[in-house]
Structures are given as structure tokens and as C-alpha cells.
Protein backbone atom coordinates (compact mmCIF):
# COMPACT_ATOMS: atom_id res chain seq x y z
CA UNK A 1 45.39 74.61 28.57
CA UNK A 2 48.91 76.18 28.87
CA UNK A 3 51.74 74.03 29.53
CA UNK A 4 52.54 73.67 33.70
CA UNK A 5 56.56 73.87 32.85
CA UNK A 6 56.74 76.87 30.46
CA UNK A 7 53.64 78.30 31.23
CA UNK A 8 53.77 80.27 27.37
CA UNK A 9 52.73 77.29 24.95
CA UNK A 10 49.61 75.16 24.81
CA UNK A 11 49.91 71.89 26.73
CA UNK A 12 49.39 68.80 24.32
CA UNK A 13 50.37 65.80 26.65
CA UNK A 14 48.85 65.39 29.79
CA UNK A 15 49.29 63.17 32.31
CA UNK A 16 47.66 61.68 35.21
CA UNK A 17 49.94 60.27 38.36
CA UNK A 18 48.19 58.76 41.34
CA UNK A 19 51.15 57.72 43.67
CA UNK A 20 49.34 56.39 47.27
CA UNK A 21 46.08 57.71 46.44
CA UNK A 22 47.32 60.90 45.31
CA UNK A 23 46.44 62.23 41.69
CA UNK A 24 48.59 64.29 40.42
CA UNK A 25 47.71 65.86 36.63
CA UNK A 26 51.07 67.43 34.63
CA UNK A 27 50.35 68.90 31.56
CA UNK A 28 52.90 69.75 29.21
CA UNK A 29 53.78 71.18 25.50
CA UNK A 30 55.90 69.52 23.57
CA UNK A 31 59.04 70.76 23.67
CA UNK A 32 59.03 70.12 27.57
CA UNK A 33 57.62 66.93 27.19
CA UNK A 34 60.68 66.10 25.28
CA UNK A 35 63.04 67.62 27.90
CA UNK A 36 61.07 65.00 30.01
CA UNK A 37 61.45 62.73 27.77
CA UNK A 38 57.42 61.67 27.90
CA UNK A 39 56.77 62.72 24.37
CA UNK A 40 57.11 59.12 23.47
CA UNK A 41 54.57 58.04 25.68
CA UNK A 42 51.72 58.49 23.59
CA UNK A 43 53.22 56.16 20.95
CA UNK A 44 54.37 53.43 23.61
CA UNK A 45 51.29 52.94 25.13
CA UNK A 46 48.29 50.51 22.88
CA UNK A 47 45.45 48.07 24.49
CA UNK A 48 48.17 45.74 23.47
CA UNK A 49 50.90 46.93 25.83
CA UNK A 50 48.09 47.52 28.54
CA UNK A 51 47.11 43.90 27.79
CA UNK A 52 50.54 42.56 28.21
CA UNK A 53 51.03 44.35 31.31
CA UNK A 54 48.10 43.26 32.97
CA UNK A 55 49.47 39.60 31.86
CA UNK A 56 52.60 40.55 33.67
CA UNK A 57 51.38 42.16 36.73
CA UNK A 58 53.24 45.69 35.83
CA UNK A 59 51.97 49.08 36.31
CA UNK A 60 54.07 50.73 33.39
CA UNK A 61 52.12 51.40 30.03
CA UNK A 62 55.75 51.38 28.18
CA UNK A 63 55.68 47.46 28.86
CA UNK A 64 57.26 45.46 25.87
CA UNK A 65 57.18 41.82 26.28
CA UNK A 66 59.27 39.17 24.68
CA UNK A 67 57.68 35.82 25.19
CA UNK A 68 60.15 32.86 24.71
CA UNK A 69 57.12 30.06 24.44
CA UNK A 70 57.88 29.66 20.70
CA UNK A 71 54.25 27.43 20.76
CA UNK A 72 52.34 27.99 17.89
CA UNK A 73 48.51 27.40 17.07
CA UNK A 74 48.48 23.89 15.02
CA UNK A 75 45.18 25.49 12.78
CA UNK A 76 46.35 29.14 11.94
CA UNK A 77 50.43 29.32 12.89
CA UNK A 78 50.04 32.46 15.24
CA UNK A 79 52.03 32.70 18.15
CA UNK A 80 51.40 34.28 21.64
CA UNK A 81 53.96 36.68 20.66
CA UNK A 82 51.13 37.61 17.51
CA UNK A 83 48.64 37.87 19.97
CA UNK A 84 50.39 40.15 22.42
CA UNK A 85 51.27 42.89 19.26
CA UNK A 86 47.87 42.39 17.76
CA UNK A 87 45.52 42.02 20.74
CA UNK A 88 43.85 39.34 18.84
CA UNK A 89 44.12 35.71 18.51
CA UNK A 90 43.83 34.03 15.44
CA UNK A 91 41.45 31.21 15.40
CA UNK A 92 38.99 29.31 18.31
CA UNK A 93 41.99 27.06 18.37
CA UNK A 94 44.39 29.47 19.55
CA UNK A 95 41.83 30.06 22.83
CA UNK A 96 43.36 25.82 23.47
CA UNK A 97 47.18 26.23 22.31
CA UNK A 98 47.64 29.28 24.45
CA UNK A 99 44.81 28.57 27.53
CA UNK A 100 47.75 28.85 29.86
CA UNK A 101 48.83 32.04 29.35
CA UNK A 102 45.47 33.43 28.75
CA UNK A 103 43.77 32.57 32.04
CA UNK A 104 45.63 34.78 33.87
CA UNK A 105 44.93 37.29 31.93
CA UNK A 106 41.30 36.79 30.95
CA UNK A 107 40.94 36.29 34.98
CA UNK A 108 42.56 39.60 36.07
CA UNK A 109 40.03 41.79 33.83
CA UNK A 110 37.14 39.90 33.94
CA UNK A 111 37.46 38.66 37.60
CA UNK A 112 36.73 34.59 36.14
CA UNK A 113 37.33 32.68 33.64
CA UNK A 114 33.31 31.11 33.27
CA UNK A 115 30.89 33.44 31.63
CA UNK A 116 27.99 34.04 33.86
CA UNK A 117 25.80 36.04 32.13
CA UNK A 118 22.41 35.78 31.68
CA UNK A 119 20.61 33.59 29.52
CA UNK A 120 17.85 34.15 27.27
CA UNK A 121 14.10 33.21 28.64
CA UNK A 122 12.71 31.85 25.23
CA UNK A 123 15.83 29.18 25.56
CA UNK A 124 18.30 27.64 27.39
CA UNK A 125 16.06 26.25 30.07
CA UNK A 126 18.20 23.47 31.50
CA UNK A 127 21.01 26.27 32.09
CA UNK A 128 19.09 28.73 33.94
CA UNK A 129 17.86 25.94 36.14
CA UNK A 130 21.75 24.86 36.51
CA UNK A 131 21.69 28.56 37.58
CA UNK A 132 19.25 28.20 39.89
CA UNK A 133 20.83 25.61 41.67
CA UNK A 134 24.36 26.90 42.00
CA UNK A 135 22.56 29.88 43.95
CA UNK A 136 20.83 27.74 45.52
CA UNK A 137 23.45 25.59 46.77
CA UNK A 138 25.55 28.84 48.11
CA UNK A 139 22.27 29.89 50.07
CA UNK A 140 21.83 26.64 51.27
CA UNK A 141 25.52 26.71 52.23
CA UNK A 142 25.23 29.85 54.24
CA UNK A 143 22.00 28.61 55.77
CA UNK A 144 24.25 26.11 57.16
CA UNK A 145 26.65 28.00 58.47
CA UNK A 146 24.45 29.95 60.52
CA UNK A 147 23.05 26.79 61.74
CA UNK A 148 19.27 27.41 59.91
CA UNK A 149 18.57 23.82 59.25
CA UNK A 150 15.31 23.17 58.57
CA UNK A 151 15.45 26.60 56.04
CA UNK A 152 18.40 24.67 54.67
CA UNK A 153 16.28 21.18 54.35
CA UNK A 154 13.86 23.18 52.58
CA UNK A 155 16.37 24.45 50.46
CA UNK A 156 17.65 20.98 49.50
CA UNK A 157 14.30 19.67 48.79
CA UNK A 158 14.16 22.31 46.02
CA UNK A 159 17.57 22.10 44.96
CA UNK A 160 16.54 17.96 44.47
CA UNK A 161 13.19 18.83 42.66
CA UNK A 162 15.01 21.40 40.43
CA UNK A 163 17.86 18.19 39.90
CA UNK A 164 14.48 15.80 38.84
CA UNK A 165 13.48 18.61 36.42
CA UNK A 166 17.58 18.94 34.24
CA UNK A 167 16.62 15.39 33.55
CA UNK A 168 12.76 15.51 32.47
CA UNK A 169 14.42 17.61 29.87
């Protein structure tokens, strides 16, 4: 691909710009990516910096954080600074030192903090009954709403026999 500035040399960074819904691709050689000053991009942006920004709230890739929390993890001695360079935390204890500042984050790219997966049939029968009723209670919440009682009764009464099974196990 030839560069869009030039138009003599072969492009080697490209770019993608969506401003209002509009996507704009620039693609550049190097030499006018420097005159741009976007040959540094590349090296700026990590998973680490896109982490960090997502922790943030910013849109910019070149995002370089300087926590202040000087906490540090009582088992291993990292620090949320660590994790934010690294992308990695350094023990299970760090997931309690730092839970603060990682629900945010662990909320805005996986949309909750609970894992709701599924579960595996040959075990974990008492959770997929727990399962169960949670959807059950929403359905029997919405049944509600729309003022479908005796559905919702019926829903209860299996919701209660599903409660009588969690503790026959």
C-alpha cells in the first residue's frame, strides 16, 4: 500500500479514525509519519496502556498513568503501579489489596464483576440449581409486572421446591 501523504513510498503505519461514526483509514510511510509525529504510536500503545485507559475512562492509546495509591500487596510487594506496566497482578492476594481499583475495570470489559458461566453437568449441582432460581426469580418478577399471577404462583412453587432441593444436598 503506498503512503496517502507522499504517494511514492510504501505505507508502514496505518491508522484507523472513527470521529462520530465516521472511519477514516490514513496510511502513511515513515518519514511522514514522523512529520506527523505518529511514528511513536506503535511503541506507545500495549494491552497495558489500553488497560489503564479503560481504568481511566480515556479514549487515547498514548495513556500513561501515575497512580499515587502507594498500597502494596502484604504476600508478594507488587503495587497497582506493577500491575498497570505489567498487565498482571502478582498473587490471588493482590485480586483483595487492589479490589477497588480493579472493579471498575474488570466491570467495564467484562460488563460484571460475578462470573456467570456455565457449570459443568457431571458437578456442581447445588450451583446450577442456584442458577435456576435466579432465572427463575427474574421470570417470576416479570410475570409480576405484567400482572400474570397465578403463572407467577406457579413459578414460586418451583422456585420453593428447587429451595427444598439446595438443602437435601
Amino acid at each position: 500500500m503506498i503512503c496517502d501523504e507522499c504517494n511514492k513510498k510504501e505505507a508502514t503505519v496505518h491508522m484507523t479514525k472513527i470521529i462520530n461514526g465516521m472511519k477514516r483509514e490514513i496510511h502513511l510511510c515513515g518519514e511522514c509519519a514522523n512529520e506527523k509525529e505518529l511514528s511513536n504510536l506503535e511503541n506507545n500503545f500495549s494491552i497495558h496502556n489500553f488497560l489503564a485507559s479503560l481504568l481511566e475512562g480515556s479514549s487515547s492509546p498514548n495513556v500513561n498513568i501515575n497512580y499515587k495509591k502507594s498500597r502494596r500487596c502484604p504476600q508478594c510487594g507488587s503495587t497497582y503501579n506493577d500491575f498497570t506496566q505489567s498487565g498482571r497482578l502478582g498473587c490471588s492476594i493482590c485480586y483483595e489489596t487492589f479490589n477497588d481499583l480493579l472493579e471498575p475495570l474488570i466491570r467495564r470489559i467484562q460488563g460484571n464483576t460475578r462470573h456467570e458461566g456455565k457449570v459443568p453437568k457431571r458437578s456442581g449441582a447445588s450451583i446450577r440449581i442456584y442458577k435456576n432460581i435466579n432465572n427463575l426469580k427474574k421470570k417470576m418478577q416479570k410475570l409480576v409486572e405484567r400482572e400474570e399471577f397465578e403463572e407467577a404462583a406457579k413459578v414460586r412453587d418451583e422456585i420453593r421446591k428447587l429451595e427444598k432441593e439446595i438443602d437435601d444436598i
